[in-house]
N, C-alpha and C. Protein backbone atom coordinates (compact mmCIF):
# COMPACT_ATOMS: atom_id res chain seq x y z
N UNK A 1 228.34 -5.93 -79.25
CA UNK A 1 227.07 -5.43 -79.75
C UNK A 1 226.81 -6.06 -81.12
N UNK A 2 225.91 -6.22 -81.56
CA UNK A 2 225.35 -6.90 -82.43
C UNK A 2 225.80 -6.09 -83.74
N UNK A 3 226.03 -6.36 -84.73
CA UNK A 3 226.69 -5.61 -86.17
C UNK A 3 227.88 -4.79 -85.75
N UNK A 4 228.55 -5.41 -84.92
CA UNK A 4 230.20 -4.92 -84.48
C UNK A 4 230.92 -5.60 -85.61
N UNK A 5 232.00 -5.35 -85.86
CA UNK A 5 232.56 -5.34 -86.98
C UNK A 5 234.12 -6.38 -86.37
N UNK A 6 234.36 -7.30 -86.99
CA UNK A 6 235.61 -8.11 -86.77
C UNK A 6 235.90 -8.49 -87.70
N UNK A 7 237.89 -7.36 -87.86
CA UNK A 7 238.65 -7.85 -89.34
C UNK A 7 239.91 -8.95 -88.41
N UNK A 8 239.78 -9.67 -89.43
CA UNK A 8 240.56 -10.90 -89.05
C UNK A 8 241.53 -11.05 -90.15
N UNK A 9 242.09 -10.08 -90.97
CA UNK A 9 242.42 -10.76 -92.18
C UNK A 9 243.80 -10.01 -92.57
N UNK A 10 244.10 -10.02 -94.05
CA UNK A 10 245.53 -9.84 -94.61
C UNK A 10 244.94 -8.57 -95.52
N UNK A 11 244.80 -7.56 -95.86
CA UNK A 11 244.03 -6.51 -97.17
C UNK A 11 245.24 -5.98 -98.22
N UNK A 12 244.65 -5.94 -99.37
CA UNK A 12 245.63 -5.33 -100.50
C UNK A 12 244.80 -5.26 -101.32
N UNK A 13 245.61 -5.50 -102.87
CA UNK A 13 244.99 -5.07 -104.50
C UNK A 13 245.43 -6.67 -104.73
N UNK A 14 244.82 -7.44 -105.87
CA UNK A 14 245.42 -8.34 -106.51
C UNK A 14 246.08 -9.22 -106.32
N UNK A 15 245.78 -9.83 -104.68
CA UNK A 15 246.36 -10.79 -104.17
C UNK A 15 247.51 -9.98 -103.53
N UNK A 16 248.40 -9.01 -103.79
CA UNK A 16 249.46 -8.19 -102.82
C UNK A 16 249.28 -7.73 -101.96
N UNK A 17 249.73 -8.25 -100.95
CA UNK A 17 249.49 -7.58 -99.17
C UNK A 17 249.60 -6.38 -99.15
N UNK A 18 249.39 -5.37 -97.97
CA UNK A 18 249.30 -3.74 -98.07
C UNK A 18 249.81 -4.36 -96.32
N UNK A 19 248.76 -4.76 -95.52
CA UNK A 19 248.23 -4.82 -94.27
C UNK A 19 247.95 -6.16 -93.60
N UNK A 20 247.68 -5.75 -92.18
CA UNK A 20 247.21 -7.04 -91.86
C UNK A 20 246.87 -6.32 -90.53
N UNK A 21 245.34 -7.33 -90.05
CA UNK A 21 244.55 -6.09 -89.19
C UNK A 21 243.79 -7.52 -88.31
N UNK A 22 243.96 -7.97 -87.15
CA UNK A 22 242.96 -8.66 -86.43
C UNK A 22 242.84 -7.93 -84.89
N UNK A 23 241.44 -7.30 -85.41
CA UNK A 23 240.68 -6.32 -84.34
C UNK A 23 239.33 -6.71 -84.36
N UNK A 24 238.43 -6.22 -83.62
CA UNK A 24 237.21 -5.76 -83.63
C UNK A 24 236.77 -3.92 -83.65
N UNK A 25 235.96 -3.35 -84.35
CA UNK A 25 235.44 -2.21 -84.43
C UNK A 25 233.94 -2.38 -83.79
N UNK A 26 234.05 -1.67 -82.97
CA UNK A 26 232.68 -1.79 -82.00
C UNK A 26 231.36 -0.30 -82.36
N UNK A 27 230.57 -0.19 -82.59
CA UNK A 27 229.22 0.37 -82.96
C UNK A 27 229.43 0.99 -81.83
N UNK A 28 229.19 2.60 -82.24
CA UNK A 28 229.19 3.64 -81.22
C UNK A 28 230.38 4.68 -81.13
N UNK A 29 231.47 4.09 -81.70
CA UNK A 29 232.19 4.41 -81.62
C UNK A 29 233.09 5.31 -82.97
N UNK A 30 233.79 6.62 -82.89
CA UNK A 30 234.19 6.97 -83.94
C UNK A 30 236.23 6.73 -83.98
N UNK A 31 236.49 5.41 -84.90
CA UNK A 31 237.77 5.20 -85.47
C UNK A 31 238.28 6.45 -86.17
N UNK A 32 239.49 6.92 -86.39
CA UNK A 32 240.55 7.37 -86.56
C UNK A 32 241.91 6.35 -87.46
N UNK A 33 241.76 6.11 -88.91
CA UNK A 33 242.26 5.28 -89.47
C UNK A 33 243.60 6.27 -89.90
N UNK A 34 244.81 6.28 -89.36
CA UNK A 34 245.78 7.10 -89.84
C UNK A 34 247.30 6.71 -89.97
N UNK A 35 247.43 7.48 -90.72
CA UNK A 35 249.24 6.35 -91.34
C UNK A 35 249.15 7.41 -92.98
N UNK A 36 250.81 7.26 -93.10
CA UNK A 36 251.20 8.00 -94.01
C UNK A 36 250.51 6.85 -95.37
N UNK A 37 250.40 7.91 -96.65
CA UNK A 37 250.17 7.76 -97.82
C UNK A 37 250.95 6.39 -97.82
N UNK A 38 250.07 5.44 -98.84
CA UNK A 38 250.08 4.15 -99.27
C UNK A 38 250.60 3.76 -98.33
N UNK A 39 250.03 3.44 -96.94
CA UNK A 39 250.16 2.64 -96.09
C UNK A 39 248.74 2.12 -96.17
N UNK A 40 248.06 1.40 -96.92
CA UNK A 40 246.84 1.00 -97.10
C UNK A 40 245.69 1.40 -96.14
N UNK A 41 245.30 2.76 -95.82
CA UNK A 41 244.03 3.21 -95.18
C UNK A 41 242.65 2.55 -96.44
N UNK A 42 242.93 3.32 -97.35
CA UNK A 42 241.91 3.35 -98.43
C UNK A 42 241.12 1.83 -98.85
N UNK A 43 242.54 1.06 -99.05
CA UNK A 43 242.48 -0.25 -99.03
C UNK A 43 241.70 -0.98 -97.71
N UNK A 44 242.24 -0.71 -96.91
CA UNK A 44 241.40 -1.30 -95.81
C UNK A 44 240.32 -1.18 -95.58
N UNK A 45 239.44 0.48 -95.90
CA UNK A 45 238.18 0.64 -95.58
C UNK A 45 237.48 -0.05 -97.43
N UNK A 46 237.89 -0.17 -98.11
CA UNK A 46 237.14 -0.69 -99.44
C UNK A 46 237.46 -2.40 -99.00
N UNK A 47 237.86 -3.09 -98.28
CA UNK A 47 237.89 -4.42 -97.57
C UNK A 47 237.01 -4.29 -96.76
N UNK A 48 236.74 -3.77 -95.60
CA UNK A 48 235.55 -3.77 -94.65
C UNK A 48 234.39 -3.04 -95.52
N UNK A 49 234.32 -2.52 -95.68
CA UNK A 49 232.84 -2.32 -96.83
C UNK A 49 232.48 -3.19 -97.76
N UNK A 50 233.70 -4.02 -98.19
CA UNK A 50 233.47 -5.45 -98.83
C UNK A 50 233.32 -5.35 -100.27
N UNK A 51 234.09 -4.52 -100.68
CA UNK A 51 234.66 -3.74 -102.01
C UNK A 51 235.54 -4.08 -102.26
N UNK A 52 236.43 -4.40 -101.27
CA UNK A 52 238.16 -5.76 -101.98
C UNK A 52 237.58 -6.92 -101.20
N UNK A 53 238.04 -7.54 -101.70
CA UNK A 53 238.56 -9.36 -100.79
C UNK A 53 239.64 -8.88 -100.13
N UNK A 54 239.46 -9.99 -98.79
CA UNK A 54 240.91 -9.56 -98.54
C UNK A 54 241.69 -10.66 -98.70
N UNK A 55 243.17 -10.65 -99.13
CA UNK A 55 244.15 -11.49 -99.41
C UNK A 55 244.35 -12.86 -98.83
N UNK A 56 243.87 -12.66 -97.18
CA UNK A 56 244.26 -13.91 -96.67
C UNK A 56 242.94 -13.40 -95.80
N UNK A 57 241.78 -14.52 -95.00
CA UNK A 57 240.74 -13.96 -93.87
C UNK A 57 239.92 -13.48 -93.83
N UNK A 58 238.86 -13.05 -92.84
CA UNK A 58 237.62 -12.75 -93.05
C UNK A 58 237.51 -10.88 -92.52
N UNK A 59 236.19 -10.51 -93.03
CA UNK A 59 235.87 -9.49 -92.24
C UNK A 59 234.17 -10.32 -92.27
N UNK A 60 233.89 -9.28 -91.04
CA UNK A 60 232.42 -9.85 -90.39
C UNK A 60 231.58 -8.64 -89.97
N UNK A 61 230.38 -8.31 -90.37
CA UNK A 61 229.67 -7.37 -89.49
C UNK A 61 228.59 -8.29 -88.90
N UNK A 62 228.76 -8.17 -87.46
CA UNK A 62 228.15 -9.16 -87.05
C UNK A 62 228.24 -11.02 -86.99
N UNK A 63 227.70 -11.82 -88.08
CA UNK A 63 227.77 -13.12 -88.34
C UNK A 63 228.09 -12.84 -90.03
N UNK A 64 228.13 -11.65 -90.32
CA UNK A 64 227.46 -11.16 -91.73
C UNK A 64 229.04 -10.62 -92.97
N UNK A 65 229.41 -11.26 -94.01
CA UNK A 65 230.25 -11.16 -95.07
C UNK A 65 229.89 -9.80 -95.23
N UNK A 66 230.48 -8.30 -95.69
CA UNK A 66 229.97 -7.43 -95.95
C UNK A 66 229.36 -7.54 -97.99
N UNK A 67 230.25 -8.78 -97.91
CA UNK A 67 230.58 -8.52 -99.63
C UNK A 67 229.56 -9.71 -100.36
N UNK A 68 228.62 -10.31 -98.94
CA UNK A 68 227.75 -11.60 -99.82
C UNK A 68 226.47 -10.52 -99.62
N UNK A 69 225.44 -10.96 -100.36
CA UNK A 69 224.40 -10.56 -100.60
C UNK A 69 223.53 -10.27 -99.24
N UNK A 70 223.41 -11.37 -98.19
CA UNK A 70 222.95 -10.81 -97.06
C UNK A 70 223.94 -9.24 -96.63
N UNK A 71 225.21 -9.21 -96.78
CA UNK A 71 225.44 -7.91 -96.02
C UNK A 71 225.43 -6.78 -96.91
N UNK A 72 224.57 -6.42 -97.73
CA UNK A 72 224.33 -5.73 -98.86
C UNK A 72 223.48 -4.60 -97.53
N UNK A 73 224.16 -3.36 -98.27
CA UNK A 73 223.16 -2.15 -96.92
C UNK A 73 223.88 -2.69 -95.42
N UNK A 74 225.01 -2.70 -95.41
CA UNK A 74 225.52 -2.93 -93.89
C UNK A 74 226.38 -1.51 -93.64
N UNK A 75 226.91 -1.58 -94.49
CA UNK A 75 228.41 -0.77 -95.06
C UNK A 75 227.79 0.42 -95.56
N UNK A 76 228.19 2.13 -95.36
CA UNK A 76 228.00 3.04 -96.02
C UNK A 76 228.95 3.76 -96.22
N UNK A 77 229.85 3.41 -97.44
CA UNK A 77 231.03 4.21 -97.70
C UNK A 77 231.16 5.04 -98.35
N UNK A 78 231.92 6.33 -97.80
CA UNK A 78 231.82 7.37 -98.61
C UNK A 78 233.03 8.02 -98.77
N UNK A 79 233.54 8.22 -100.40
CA UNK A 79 235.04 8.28 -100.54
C UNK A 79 234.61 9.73 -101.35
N UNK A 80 234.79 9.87 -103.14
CA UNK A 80 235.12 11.16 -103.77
C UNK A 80 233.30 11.22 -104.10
N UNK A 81 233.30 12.50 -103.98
CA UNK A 81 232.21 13.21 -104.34
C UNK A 81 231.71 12.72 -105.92
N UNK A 82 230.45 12.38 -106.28
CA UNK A 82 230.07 12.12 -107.76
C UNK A 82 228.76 12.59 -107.75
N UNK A 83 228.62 13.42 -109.00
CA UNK A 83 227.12 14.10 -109.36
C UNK A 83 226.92 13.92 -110.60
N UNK A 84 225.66 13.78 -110.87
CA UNK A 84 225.21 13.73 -112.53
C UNK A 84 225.10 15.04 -112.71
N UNK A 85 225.85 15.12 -114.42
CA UNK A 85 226.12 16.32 -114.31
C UNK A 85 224.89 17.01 -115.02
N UNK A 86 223.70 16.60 -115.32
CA UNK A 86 222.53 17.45 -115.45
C UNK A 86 221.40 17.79 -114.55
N UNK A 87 221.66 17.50 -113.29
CA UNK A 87 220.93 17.74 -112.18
C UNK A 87 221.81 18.71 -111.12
N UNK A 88 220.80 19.35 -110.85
CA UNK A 88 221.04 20.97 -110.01
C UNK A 88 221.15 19.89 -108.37
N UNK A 89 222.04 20.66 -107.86
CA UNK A 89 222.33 20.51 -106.12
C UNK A 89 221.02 19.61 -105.26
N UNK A 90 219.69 20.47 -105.83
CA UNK A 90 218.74 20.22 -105.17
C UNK A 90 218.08 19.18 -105.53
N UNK A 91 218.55 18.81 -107.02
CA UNK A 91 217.74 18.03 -107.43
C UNK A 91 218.57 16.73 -106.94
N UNK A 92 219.53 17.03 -106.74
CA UNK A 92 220.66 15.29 -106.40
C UNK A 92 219.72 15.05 -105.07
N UNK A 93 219.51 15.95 -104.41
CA UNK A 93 219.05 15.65 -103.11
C UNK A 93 218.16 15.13 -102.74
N UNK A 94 216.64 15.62 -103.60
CA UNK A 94 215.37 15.33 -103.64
C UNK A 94 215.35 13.89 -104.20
N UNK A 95 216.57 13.47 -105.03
CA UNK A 95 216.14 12.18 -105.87
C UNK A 95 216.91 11.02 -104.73
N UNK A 96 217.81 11.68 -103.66
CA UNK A 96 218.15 10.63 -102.79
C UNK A 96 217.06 10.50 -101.76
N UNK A 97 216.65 12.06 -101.53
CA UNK A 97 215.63 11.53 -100.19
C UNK A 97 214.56 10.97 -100.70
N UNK A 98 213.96 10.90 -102.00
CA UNK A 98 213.22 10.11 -102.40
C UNK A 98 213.38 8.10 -101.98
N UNK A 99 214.51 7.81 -101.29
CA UNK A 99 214.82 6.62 -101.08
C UNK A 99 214.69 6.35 -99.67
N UNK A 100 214.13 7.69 -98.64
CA UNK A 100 213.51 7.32 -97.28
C UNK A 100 214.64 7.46 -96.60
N UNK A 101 215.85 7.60 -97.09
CA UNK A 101 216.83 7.98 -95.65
C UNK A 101 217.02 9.27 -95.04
N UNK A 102 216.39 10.14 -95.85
CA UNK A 102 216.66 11.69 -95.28
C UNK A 102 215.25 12.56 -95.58
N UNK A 103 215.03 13.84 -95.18
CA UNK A 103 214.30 14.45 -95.10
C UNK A 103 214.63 15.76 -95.96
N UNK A 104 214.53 15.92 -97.22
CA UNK A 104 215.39 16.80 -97.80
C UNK A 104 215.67 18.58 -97.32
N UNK A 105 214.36 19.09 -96.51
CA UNK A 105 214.48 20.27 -95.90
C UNK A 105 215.43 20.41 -94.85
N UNK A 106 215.30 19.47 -94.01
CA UNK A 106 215.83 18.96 -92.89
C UNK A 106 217.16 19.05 -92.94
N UNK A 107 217.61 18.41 -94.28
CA UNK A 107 219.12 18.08 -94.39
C UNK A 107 219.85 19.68 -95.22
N UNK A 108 218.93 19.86 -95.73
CA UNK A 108 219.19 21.60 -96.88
C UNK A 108 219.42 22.41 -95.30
N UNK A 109 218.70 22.78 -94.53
CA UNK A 109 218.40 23.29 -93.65
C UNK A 109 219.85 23.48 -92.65
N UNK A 110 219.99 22.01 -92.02
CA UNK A 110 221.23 21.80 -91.39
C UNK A 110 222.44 21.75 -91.64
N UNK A 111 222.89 21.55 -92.93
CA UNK A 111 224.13 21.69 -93.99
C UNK A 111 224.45 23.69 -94.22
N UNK A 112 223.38 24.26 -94.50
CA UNK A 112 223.40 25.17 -94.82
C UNK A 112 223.60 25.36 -96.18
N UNK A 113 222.48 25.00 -97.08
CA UNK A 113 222.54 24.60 -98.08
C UNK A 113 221.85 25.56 -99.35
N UNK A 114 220.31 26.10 -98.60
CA UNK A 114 219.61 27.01 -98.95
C UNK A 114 219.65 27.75 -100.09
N UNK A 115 221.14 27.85 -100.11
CA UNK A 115 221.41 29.18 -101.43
C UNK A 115 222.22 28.52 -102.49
N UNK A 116 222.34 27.36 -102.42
CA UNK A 116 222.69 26.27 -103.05
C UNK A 116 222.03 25.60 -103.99
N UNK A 117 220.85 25.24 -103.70
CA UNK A 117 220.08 23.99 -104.61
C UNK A 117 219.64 24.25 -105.73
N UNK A 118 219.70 25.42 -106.34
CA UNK A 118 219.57 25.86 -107.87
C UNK A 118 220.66 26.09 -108.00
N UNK A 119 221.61 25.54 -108.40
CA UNK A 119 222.91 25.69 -108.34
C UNK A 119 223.29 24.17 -109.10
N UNK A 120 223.97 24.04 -110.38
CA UNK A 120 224.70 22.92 -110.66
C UNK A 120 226.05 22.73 -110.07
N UNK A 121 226.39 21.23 -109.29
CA UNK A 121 227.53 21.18 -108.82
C UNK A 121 228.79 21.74 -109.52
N UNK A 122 228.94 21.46 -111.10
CA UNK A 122 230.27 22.01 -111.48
C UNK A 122 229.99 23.72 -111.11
N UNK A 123 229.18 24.20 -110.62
CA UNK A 123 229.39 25.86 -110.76
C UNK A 123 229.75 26.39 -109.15
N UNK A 124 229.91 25.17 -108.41
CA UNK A 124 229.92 25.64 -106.88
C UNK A 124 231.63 25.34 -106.50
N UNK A 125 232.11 25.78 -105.63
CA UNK A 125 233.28 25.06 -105.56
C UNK A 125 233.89 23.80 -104.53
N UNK A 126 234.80 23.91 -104.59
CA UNK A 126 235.00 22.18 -104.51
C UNK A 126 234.56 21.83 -102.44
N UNK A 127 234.24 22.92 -101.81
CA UNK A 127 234.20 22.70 -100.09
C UNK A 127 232.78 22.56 -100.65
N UNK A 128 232.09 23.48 -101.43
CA UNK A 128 230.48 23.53 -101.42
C UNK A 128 230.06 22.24 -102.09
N UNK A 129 230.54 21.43 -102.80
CA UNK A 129 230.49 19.99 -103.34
C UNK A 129 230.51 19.09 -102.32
N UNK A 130 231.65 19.37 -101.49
CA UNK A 130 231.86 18.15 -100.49
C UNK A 130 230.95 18.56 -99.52
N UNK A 131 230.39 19.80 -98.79
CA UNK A 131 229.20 19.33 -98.35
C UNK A 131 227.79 19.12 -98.69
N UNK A 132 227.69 19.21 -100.01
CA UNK A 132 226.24 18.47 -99.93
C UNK A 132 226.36 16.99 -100.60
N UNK A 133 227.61 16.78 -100.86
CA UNK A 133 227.56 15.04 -100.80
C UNK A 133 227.66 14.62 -99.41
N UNK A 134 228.42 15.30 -98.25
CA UNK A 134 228.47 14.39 -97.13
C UNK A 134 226.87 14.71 -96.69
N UNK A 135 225.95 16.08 -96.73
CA UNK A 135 224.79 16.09 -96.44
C UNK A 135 223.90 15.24 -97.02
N UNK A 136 224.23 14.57 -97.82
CA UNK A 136 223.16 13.52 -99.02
C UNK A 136 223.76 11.76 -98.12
N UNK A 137 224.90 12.00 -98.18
CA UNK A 137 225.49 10.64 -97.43
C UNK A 137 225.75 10.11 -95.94
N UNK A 138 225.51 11.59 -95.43
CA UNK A 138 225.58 10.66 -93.28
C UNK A 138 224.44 10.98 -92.65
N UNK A 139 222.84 10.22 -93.16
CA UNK A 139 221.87 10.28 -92.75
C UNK A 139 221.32 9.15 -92.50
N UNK A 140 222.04 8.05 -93.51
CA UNK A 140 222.11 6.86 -93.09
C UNK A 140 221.34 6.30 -91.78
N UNK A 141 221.28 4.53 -92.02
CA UNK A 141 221.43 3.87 -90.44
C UNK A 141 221.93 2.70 -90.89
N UNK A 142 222.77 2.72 -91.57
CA UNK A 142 223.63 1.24 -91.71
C UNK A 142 224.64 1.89 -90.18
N UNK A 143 224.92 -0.06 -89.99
CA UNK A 143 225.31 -0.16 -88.78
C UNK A 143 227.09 0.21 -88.78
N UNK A 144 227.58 0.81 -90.19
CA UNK A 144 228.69 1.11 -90.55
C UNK A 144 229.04 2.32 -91.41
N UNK A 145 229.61 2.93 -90.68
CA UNK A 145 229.90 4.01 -92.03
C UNK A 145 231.52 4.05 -92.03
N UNK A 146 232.16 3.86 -93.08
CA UNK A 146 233.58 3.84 -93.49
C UNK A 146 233.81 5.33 -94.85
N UNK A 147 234.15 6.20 -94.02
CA UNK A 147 234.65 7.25 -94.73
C UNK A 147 236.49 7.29 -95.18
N UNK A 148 236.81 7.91 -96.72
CA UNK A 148 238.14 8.24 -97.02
C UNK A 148 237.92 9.81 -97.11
N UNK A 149 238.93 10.27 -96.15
CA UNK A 149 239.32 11.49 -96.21
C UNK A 149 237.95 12.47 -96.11
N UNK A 150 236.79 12.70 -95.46
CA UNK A 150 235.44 13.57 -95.32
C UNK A 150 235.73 14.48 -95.27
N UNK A 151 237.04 15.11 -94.52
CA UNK A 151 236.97 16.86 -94.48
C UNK A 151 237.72 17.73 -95.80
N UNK A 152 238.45 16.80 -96.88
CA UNK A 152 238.84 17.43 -97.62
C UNK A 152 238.33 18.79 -98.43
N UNK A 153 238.67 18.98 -98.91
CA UNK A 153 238.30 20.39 -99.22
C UNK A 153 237.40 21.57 -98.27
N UNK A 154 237.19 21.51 -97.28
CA UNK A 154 236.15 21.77 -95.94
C UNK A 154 237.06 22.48 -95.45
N UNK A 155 236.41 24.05 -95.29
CA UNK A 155 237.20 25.11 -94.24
C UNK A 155 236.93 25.01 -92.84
N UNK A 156 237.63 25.37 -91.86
CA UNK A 156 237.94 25.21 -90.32
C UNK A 156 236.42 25.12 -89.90
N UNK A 157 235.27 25.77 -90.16
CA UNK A 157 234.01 25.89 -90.04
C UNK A 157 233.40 24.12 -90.16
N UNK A 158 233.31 23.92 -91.44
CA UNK A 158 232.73 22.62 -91.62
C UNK A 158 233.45 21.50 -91.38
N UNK A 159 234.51 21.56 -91.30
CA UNK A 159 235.23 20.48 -90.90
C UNK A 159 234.47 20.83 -89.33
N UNK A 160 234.88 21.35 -88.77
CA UNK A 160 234.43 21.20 -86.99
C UNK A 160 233.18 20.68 -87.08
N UNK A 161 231.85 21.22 -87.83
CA UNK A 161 230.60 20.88 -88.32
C UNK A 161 230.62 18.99 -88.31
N UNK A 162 231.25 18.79 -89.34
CA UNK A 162 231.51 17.37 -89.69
C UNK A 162 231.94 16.32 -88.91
N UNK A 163 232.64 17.10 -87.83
CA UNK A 163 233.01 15.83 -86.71
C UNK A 163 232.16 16.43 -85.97
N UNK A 164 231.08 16.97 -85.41
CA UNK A 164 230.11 16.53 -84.75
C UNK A 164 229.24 15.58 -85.29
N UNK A 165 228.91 15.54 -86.67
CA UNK A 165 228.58 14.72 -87.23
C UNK A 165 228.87 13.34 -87.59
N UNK A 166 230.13 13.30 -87.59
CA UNK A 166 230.45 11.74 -87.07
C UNK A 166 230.14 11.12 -85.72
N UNK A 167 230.66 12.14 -84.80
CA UNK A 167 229.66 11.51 -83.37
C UNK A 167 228.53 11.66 -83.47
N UNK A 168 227.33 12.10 -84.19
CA UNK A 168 226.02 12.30 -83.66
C UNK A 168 226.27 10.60 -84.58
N UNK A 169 226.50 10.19 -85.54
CA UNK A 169 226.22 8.62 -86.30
C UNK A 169 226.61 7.65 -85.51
N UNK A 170 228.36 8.11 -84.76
CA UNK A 170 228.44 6.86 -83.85
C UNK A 170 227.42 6.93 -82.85
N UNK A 171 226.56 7.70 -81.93
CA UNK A 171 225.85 8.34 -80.94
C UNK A 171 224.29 7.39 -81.61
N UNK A 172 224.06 7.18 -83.03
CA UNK A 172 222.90 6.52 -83.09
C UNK A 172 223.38 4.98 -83.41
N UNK A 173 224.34 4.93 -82.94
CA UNK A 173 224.74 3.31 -82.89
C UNK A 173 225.63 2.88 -84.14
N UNK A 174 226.16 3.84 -85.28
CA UNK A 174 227.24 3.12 -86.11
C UNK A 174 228.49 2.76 -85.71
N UNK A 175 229.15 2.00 -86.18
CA UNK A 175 230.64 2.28 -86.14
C UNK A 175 231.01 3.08 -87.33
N UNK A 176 231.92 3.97 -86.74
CA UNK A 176 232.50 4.82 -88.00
C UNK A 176 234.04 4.62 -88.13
N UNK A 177 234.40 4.54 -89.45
CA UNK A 177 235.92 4.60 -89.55
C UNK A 177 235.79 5.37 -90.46
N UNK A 178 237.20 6.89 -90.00
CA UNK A 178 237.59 7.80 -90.72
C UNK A 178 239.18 7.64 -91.18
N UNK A 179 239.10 7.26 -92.34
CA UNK A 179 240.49 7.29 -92.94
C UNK A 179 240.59 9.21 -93.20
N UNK A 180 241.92 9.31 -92.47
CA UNK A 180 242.19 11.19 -92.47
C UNK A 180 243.68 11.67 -92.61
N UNK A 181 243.99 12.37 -92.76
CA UNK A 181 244.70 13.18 -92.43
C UNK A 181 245.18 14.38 -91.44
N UNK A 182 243.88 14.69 -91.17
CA UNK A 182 243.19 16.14 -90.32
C UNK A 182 243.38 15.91 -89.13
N UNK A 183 244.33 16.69 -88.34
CA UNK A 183 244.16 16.32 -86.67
C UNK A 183 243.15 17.44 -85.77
N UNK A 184 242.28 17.59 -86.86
CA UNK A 184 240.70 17.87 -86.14
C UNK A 184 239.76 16.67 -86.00
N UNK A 185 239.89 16.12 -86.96
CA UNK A 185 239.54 14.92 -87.77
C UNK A 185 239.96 14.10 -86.58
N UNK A 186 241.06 13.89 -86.37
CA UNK A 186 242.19 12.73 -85.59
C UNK A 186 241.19 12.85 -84.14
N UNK A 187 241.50 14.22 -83.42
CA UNK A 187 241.33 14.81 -82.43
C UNK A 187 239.68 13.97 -81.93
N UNK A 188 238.92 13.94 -82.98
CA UNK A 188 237.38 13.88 -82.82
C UNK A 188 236.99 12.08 -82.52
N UNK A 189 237.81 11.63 -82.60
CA UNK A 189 237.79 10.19 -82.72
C UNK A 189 237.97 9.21 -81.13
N UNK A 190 237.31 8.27 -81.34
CA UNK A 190 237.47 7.80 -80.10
C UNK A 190 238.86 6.81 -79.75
N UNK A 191 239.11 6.68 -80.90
CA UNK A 191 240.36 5.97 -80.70
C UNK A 191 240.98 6.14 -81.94
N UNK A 192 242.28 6.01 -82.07
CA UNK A 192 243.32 6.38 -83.25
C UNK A 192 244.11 4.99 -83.93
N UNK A 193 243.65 4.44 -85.05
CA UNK A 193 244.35 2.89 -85.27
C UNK A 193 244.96 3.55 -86.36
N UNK A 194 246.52 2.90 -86.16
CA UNK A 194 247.80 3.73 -87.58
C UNK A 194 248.33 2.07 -88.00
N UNK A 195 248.16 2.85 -89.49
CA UNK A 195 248.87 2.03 -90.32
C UNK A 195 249.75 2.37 -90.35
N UNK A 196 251.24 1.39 -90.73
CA UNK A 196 252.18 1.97 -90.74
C UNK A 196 252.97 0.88 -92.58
């Protein structure tokens, strides 16, 4: 399929190997990136988003470098939660959907957010943070979304929430890779690739 994803390469920090990965990631589909701590998950998805070089080889979305200027908006990665800290919940929201990817009621609405948006992030706690950044961030239509760790801080409720939500993104044609821990997380995936 067209903006399928092929890593061909060696990934690390600073020229030091971590990995070495020649696959294809196919659109539609939700990855399962899992392997114990510093077995380079993190590393690998900041290489396919085109945030490291990788050491030795290419990654490709499509015909497309993620990291040259044409593949700019291919990749939507989403790792630790960040808010300015003088804007209220609602207002982070309104100033992203102001950029046409989301519908801000829509997304308040379906998150369950409502009693939230007058609310500054430092005053909420850390599950109520992580969902209205993942509600601000998987509305997307890049043909990629590369998540580290999404269900963290997320009780049994939203985590289950959240992997329907990764399939409804692979379901509109992304490829998703979830670097996890969570074998809800694991469970939800269409296939399971371990680092070791």
């Amino acid at each position: 399929m067209e903006g399928d994803i092929q890593v061909d390469c060696t990934f690390g920090h600073r020229g030091v190997a971590l990995g070495e990965m020649r696959r294809p990631f196919h659109r539609g589909k939700v990855y399962v990136i899992a392997g114990p701590n510093g077995a380079g998950k993190s590393t690998l998805l900041q290489t396919i988003a085109g945030e490291l070089e990788p050491v030795t080889g290419t990654v490709r979305i499509g015909d497309t470098d993620p990291a040259s200027r044409a593949g700019a908006g291919s990749v939507a990665r989403v790792a630790d939660p960040v808010f300015l800290p003088d804007l209220t919940v609602g207002e982070h929201l309104k100033l992203l959907a102001s950029h046409g990817t989301f519908d801000y009621e829509d997304v308040v609405q379906h998150w369950g957010l409502e009693a939230l948006v007058a609310s500054m992030p430092a005053w909420i706690s850390s599950g109520q943070r992580q969902r209205v950044f993942l509600a601000a961030h998987l509305n997307g239509t890049e043909p990629v979304l590369v998540m580290d760790e999404p269900e963290r801080h997320l009780d049994t409720e939203w985590c289950a929430f959240l992997c329907g939500e990764l399939r409804a993104r692979a379901d509109r044609g992304a490829a998703v890779l979830v670097a996890t821990h969570s074998d809800e997380v694991r469970a939800a995936g269409d296939e399971v690739v371990t680092l070791s």
